[in-house]
PDB file of N, CA and C in Angstrom:
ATOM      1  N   UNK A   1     -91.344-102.931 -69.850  1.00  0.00           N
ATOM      2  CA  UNK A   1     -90.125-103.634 -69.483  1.00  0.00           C
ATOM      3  C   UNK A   1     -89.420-104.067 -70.763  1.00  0.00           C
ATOM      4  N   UNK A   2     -87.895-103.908 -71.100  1.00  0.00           N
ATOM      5  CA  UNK A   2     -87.470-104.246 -72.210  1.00  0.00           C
ATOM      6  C   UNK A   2     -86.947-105.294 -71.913  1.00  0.00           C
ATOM      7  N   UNK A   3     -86.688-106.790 -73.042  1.00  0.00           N
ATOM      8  CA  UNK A   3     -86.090-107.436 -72.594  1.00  0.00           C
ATOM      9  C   UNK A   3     -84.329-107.351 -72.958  1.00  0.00           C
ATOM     10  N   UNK A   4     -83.845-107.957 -71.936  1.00  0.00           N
ATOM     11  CA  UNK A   4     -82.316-108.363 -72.059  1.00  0.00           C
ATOM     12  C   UNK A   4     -81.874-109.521 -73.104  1.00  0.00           C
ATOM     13  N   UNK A   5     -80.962-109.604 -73.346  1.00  0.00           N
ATOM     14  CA  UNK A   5     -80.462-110.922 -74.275  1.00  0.00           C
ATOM     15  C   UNK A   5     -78.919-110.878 -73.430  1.00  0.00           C
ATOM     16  N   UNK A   6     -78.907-112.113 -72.493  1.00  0.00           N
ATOM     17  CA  UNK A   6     -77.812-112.560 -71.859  1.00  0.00           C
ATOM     18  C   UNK A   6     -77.170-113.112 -72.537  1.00  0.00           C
ATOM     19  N   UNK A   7     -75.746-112.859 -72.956  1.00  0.00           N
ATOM     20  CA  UNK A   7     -74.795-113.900 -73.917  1.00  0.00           C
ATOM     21  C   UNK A   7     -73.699-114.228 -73.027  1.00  0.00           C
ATOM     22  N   UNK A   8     -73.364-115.547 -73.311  1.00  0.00           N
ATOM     23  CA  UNK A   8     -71.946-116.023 -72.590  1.00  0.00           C
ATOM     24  C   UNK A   8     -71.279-116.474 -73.606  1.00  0.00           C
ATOM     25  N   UNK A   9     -69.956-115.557 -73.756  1.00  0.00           N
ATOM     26  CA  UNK A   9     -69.473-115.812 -74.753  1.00  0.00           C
ATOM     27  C   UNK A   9     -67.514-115.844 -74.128  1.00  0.00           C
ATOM     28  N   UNK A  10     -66.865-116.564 -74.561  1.00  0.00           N
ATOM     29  CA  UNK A  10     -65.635-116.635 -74.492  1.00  0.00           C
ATOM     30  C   UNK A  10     -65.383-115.065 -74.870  1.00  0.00           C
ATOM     31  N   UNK A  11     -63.433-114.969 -74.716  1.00  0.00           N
ATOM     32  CA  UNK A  11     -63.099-114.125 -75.200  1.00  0.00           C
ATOM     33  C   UNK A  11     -62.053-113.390 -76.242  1.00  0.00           C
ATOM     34  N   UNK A  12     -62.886-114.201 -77.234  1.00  0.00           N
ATOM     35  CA  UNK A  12     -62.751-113.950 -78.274  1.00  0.00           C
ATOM     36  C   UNK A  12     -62.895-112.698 -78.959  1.00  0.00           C
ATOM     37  N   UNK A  13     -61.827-111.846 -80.167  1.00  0.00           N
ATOM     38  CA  UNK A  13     -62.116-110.465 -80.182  1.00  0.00           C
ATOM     39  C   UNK A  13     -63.852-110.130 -80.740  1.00  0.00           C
ATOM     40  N   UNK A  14     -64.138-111.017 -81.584  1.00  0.00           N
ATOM     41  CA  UNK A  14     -65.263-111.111 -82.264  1.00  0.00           C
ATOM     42  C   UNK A  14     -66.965-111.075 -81.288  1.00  0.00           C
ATOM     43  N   UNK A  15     -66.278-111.713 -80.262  1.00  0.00           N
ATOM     44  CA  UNK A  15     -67.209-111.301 -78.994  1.00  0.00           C
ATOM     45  C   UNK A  15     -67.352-110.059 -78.188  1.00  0.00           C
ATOM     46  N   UNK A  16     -66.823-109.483 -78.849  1.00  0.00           N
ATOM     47  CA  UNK A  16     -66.542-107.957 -77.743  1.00  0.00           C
ATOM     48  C   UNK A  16     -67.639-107.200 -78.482  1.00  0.00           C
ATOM     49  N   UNK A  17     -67.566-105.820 -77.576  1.00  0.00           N
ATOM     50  CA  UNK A  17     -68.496-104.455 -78.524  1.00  0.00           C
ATOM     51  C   UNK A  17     -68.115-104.396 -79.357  1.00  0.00           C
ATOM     52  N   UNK A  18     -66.353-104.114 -79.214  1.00  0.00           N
ATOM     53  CA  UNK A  18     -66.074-103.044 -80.315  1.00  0.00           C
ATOM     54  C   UNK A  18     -66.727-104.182 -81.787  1.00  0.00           C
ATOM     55  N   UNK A  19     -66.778-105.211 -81.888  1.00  0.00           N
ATOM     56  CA  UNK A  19     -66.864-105.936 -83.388  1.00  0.00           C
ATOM     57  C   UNK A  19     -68.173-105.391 -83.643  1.00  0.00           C
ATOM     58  N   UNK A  20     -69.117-104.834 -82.982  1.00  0.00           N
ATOM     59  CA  UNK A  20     -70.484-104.300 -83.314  1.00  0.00           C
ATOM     60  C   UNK A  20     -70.409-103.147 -83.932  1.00  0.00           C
ATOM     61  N   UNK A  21     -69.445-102.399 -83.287  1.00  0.00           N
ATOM     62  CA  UNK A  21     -69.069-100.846 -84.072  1.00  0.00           C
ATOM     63  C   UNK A  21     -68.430-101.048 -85.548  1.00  0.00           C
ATOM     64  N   UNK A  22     -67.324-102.249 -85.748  1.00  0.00           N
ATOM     65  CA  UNK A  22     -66.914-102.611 -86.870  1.00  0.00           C
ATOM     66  C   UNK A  22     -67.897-102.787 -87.979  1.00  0.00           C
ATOM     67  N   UNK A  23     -69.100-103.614 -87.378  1.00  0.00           N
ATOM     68  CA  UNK A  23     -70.078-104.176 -88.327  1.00  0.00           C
ATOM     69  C   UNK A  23     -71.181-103.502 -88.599  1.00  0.00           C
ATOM     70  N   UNK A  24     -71.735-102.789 -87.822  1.00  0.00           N
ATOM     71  CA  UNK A  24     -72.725-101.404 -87.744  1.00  0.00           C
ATOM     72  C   UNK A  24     -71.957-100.110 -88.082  1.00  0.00           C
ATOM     73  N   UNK A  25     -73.218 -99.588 -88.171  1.00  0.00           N
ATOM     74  CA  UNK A  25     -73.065 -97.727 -87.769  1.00  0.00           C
ATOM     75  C   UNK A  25     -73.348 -98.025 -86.445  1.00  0.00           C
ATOM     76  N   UNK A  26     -72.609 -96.432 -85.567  1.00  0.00           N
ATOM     77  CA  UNK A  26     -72.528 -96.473 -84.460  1.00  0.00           C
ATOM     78  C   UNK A  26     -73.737 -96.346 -84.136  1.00  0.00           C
ATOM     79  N   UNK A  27     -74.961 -95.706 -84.576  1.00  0.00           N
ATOM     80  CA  UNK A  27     -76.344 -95.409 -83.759  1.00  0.00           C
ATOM     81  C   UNK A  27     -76.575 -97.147 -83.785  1.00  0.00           C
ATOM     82  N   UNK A  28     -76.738 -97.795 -84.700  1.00  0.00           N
ATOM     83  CA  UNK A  28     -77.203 -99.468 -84.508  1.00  0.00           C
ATOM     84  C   UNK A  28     -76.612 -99.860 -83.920  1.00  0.00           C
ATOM     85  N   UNK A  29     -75.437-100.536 -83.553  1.00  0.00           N
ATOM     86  CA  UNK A  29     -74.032-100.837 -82.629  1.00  0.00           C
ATOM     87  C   UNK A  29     -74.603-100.569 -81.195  1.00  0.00           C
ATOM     88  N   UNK A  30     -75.095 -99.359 -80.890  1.00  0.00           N
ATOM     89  CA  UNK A  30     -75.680 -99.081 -80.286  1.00  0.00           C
ATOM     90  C   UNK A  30     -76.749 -99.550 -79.296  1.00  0.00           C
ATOM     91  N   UNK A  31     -77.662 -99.310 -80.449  1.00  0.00           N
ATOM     92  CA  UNK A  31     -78.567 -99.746 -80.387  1.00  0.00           C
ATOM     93  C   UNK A  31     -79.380-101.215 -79.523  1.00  0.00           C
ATOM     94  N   UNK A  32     -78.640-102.356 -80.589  1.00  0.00           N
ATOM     95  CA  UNK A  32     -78.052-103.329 -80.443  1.00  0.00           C
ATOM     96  C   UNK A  32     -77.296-103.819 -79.141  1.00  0.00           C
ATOM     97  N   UNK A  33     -76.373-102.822 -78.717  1.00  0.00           N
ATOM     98  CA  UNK A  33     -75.605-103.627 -77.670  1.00  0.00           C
ATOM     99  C   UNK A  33     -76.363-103.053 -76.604  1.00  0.00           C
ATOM    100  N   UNK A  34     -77.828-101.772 -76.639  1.00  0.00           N
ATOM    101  CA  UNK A  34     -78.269-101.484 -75.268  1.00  0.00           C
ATOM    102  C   UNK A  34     -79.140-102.838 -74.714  1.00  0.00           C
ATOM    103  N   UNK A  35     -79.604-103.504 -75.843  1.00  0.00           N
ATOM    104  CA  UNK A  35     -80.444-105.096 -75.498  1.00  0.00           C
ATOM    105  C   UNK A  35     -79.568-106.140 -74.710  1.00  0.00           C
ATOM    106  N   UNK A  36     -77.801-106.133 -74.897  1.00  0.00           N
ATOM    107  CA  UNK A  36     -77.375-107.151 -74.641  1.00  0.00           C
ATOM    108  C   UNK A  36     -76.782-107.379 -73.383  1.00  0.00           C
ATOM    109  N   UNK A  37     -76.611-108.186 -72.419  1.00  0.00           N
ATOM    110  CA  UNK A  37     -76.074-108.159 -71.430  1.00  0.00           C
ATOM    111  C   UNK A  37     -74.774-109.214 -71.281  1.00  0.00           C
ATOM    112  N   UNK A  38     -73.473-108.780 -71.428  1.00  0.00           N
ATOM    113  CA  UNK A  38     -72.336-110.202 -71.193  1.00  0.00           C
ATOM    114  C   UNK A  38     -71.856-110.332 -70.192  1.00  0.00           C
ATOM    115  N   UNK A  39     -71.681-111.683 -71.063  1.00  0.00           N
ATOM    116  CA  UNK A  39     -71.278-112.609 -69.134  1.00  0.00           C
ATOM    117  C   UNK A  39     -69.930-113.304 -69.745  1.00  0.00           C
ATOM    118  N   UNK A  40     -68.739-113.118 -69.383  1.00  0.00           N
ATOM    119  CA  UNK A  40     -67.594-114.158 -70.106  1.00  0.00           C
ATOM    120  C   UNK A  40     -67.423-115.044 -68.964  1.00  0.00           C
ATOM    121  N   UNK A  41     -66.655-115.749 -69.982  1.00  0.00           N
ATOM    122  CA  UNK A  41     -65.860-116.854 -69.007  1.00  0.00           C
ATOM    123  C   UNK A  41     -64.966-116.591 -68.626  1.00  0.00           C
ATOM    124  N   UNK A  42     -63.935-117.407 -67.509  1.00  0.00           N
ATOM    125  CA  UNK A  42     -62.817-117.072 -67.845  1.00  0.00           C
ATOM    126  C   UNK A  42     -61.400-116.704 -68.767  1.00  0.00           C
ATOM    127  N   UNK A  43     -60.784-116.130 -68.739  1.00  0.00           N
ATOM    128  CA  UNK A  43     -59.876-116.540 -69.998  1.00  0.00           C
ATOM    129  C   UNK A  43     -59.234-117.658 -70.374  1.00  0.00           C
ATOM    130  N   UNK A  44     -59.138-118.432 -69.562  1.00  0.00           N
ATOM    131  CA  UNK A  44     -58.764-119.809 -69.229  1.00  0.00           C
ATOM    132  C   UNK A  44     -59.784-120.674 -69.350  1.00  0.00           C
ATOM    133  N   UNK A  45     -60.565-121.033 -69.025  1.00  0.00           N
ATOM    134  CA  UNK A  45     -62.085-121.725 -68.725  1.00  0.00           C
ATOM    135  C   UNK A  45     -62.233-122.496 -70.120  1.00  0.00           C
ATOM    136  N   UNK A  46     -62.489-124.193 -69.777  1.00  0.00           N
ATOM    137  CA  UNK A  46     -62.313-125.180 -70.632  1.00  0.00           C
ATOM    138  C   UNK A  46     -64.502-125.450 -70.687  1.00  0.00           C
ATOM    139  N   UNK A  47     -65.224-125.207 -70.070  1.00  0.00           N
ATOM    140  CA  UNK A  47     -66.257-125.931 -69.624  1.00  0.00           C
ATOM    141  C   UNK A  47     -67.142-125.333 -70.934  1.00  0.00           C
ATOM    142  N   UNK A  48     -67.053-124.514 -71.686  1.00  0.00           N
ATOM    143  CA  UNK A  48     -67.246-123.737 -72.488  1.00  0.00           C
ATOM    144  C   UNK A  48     -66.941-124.728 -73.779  1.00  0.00           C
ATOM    145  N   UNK A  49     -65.725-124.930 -74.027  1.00  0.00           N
ATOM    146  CA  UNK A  49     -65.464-126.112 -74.901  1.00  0.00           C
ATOM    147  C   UNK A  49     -66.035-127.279 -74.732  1.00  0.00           C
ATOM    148  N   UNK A  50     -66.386-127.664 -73.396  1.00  0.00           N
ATOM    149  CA  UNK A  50     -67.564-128.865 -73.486  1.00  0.00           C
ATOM    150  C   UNK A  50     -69.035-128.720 -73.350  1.00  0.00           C
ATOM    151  N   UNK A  51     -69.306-127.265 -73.828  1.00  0.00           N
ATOM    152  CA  UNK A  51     -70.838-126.818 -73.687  1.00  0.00           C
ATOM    153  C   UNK A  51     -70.749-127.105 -75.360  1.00  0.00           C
ATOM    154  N   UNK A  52     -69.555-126.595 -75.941  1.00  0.00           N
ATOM    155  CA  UNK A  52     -69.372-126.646 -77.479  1.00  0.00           C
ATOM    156  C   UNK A  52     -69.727-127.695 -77.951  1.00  0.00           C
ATOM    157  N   UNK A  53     -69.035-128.674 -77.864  1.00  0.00           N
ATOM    158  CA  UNK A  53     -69.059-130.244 -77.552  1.00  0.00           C
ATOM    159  C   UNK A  53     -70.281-130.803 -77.891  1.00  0.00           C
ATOM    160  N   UNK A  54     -70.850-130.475 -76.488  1.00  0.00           N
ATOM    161  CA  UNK A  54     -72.553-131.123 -76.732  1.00  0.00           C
ATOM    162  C   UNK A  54     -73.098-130.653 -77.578  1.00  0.00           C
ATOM    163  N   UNK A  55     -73.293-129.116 -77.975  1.00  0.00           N
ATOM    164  CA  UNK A  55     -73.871-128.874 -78.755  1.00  0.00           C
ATOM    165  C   UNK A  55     -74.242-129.400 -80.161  1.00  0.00           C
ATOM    166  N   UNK A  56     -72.712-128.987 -80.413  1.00  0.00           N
ATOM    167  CA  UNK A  56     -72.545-130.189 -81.867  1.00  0.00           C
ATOM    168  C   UNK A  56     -73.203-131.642 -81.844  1.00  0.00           C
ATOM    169  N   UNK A  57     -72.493-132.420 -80.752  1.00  0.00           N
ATOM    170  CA  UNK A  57     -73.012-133.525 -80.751  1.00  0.00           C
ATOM    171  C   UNK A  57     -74.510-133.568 -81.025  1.00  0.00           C
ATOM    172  N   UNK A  58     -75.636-132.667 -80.399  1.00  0.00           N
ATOM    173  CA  UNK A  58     -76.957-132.411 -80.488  1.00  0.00           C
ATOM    174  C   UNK A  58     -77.104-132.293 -81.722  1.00  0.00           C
ATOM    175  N   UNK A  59     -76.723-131.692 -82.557  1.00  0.00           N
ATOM    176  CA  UNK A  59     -76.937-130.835 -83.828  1.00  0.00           C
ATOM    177  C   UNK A  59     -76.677-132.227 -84.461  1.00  0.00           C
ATOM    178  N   UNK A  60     -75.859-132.953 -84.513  1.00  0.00           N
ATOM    179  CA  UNK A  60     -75.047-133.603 -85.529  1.00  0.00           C
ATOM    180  C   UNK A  60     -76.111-135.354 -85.150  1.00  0.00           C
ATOM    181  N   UNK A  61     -76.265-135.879 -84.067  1.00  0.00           N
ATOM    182  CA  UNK A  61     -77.359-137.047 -83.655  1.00  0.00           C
ATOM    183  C   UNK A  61     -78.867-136.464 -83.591  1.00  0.00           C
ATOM    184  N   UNK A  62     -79.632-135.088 -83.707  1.00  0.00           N
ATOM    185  CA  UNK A  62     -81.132-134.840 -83.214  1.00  0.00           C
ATOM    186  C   UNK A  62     -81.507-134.461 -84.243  1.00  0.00           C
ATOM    187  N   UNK A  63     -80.422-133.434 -85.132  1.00  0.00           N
ATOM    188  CA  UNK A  63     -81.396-132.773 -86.263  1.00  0.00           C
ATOM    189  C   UNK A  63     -80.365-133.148 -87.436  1.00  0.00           C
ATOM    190  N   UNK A  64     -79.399-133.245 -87.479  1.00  0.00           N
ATOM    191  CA  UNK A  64     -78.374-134.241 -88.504  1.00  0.00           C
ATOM    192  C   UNK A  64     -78.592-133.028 -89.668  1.00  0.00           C
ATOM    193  N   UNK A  65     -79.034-133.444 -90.666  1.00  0.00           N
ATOM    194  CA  UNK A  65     -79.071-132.559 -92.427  1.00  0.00           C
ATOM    195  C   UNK A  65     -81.121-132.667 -92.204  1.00  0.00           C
ATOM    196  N   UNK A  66     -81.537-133.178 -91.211  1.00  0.00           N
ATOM    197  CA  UNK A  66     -82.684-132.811 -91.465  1.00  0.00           C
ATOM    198  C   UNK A  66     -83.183-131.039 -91.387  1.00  0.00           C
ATOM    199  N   UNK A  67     -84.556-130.851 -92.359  1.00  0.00           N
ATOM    200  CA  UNK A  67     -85.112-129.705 -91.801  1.00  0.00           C
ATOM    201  C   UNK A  67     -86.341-129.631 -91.533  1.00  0.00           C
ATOM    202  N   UNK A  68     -86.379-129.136 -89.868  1.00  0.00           N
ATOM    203  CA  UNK A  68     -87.213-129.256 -89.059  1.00  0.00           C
ATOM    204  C   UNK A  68     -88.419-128.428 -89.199  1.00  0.00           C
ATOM    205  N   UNK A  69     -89.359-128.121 -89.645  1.00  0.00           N
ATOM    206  CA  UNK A  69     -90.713-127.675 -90.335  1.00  0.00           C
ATOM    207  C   UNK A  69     -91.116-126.574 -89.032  1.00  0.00           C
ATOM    208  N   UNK A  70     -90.800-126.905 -88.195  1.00  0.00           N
ATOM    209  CA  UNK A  70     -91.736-126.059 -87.091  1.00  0.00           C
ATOM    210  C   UNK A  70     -90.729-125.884 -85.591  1.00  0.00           C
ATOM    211  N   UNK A  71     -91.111-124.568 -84.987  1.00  0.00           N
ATOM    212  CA  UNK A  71     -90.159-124.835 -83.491  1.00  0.00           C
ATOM    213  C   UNK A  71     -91.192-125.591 -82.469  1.00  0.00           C
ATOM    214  N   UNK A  72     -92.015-126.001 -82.936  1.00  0.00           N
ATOM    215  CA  UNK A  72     -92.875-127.217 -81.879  1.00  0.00           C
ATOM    216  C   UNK A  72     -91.871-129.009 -82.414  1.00  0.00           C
ATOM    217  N   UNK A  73     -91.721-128.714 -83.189  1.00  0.00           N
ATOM    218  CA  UNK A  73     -91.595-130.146 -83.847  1.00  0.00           C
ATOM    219  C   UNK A  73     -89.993-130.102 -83.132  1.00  0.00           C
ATOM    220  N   UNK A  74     -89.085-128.631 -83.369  1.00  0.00           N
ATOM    221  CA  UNK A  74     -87.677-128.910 -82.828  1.00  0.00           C
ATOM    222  C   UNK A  74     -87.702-129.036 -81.501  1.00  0.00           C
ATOM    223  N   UNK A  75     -88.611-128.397 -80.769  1.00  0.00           N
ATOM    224  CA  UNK A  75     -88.777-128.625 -79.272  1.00  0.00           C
ATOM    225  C   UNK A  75     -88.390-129.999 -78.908  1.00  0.00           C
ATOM    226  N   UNK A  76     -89.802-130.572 -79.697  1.00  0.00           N
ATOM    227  CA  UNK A  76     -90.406-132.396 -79.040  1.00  0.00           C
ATOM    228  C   UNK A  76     -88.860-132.767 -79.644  1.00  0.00           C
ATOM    229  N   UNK A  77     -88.271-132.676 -81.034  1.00  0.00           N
ATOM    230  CA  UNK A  77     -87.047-133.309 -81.215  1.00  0.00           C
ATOM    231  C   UNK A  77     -86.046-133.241 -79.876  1.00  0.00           C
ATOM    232  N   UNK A  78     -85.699-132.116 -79.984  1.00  0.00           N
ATOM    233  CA  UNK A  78     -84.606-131.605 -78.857  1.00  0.00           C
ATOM    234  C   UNK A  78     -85.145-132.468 -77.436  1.00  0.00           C
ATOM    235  N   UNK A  79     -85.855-132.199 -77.160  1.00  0.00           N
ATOM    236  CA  UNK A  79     -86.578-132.991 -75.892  1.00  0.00           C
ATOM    237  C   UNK A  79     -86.434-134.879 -75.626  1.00  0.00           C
ATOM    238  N   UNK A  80     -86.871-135.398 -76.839  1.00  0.00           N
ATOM    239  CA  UNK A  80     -86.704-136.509 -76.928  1.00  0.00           C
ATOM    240  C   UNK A  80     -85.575-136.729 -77.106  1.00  0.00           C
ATOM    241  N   UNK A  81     -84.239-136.019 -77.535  1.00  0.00           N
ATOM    242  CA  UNK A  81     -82.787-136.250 -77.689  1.00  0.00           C
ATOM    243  C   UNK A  81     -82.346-136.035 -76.318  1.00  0.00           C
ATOM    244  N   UNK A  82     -82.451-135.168 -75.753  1.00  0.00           N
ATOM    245  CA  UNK A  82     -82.207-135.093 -74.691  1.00  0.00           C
ATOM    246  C   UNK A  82     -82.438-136.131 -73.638  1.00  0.00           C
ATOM    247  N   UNK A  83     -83.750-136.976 -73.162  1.00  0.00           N
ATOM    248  CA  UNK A  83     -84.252-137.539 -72.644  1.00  0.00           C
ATOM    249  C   UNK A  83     -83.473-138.729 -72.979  1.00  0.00           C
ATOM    250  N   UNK A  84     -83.128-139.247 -73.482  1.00  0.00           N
ATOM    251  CA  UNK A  84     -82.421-140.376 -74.693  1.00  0.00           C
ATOM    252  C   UNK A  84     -81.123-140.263 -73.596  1.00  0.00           C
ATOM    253  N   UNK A  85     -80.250-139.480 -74.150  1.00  0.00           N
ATOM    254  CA  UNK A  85     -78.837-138.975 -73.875  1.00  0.00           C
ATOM    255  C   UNK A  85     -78.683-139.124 -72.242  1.00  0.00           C
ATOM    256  N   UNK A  86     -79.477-138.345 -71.798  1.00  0.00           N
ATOM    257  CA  UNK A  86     -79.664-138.605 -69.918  1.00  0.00           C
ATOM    258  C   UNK A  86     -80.136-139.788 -69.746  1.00  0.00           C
ATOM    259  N   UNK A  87     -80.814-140.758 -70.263  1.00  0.00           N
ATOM    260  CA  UNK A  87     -80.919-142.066 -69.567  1.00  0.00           C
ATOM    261  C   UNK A  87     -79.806-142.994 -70.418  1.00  0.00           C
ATOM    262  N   UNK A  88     -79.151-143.016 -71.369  1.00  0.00           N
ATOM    263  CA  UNK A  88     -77.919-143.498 -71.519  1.00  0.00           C
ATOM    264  C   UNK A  88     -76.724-142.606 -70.974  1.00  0.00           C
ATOM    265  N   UNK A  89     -76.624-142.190 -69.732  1.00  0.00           N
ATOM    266  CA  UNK A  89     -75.582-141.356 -69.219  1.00  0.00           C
ATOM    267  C   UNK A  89     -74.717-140.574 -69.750  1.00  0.00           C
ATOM    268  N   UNK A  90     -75.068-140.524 -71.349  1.00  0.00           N
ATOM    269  CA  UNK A  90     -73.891-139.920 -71.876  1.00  0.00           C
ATOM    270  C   UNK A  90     -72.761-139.294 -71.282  1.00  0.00           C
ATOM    271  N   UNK A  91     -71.567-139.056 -71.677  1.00  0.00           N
ATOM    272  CA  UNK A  91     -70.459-137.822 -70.926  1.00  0.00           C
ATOM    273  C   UNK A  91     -69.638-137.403 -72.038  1.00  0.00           C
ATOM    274  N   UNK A  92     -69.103-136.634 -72.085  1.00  0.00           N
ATOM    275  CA  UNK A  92     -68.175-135.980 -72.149  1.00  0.00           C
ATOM    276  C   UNK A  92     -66.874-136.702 -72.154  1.00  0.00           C
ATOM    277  N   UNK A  93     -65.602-137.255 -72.328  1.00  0.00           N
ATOM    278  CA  UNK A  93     -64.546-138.029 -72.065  1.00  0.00           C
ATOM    279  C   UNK A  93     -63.396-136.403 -72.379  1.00  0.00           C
ATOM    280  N   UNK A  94     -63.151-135.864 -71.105  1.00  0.00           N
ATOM    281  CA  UNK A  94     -62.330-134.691 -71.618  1.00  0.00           C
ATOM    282  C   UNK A  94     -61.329-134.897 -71.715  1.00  0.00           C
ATOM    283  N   UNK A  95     -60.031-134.789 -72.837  1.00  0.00           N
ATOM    284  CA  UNK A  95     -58.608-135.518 -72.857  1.00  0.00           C
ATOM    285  C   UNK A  95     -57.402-134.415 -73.143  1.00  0.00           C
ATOM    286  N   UNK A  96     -58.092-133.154 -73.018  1.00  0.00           N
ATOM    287  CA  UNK A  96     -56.697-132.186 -72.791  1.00  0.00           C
ATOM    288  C   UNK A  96     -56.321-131.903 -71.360  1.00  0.00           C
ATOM    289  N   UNK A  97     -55.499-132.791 -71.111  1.00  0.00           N
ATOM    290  CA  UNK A  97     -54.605-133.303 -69.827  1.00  0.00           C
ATOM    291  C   UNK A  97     -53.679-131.426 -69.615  1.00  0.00           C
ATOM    292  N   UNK A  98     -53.775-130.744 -68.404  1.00  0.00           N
ATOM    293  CA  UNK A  98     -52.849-130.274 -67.497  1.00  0.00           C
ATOM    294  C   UNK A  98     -51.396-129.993 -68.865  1.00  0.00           C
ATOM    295  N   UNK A  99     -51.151-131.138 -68.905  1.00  0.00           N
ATOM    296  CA  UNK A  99     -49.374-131.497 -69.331  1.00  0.00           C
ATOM    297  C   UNK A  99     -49.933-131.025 -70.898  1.00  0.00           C
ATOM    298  N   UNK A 100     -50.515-131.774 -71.769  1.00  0.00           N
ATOM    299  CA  UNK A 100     -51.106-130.825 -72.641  1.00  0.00           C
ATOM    300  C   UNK A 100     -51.090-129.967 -73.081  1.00  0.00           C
ATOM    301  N   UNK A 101     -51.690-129.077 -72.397  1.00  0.00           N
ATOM    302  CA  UNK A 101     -51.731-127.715 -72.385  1.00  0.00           C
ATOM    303  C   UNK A 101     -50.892-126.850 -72.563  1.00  0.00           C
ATOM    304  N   UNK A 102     -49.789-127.351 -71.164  1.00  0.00           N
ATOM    305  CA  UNK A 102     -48.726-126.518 -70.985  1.00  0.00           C
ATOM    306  C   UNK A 102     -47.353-126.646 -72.284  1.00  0.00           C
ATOM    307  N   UNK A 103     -47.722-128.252 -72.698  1.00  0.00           N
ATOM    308  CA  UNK A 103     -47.207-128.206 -74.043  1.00  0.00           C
ATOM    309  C   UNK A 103     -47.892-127.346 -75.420  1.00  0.00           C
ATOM    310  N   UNK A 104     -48.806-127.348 -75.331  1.00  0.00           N
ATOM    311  CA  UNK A 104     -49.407-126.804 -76.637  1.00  0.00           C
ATOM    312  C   UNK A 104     -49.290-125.131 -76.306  1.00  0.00           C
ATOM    313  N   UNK A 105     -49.732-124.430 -74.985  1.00  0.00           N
ATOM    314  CA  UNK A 105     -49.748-123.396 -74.835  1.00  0.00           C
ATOM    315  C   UNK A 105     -48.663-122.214 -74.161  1.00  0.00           C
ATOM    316  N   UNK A 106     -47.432-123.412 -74.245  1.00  0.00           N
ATOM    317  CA  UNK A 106     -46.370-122.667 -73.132  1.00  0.00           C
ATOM    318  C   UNK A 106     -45.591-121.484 -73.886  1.00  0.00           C
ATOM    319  N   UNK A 107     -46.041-121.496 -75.266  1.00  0.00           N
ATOM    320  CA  UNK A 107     -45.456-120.466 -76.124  1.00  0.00           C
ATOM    321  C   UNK A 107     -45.939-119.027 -75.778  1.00  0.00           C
ATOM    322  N   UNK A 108     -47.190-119.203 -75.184  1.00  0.00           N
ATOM    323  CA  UNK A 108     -48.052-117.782 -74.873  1.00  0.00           C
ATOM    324  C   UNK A 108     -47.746-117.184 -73.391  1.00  0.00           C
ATOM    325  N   UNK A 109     -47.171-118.572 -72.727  1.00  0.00           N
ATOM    326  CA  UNK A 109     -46.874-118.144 -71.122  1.00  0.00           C
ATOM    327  C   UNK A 109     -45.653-117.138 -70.997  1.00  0.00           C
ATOM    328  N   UNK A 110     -45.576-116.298 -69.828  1.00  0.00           N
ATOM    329  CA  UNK A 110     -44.728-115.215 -69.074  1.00  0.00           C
ATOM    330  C   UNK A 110     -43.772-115.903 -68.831  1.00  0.00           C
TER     331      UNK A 110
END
């Protein structure tokens, strides 16, 4: 059984095949993209930017400029950050409003 590597990736050009053919030879490119399986978002789709979000936030409060010696040690880190974060409810406060948008993005609209 081979395994898959599921990616969810926006759509961004850099996310596509073709950037594999750019960056490889075609037999690796190949190769490479027979392992991968994608899943996008929408083209629109904000939830992605708040998967971003946390992430950072994780990166930037769990492991900061430290370096973490072992993936047992980042586990228990990650774990205990996590655990932390869910019993202080953390959220998200999302503030690109509808109106927003249509201001920042109405240059691209039909």
């Amino acid at each position: 059984m081979s395994k898959v590597i599921r990616l969810v990736t926006d759509n961004l050009n850099t996310h596509k095949e073709k950037a594999f053919y750019e960056t490889f030879s075609k037999d690796e490119a190949e190769k490479i993209l027979s392992k991968i399986e994608f899943h996008r978002t929408p083209k629109h789709a904000s939830w992605l930017n708040a998967a971003e979000i946390e992430i950072n936030v994780r990166d930037i409060e769990c492991t900061g400029e430290r370096r973490i010696g072992s993936k047992e040690m980042l586990a228990h880190e990650v774990a205990a950050w996590t655990t932390r974060r869910n019993n202080q409810k953390k959220k998200i406060t999302w503030k690109f409003t509808r109106e927003k948008a249509d201001k920042k993005l109405s240059k691209y609209y039909a």
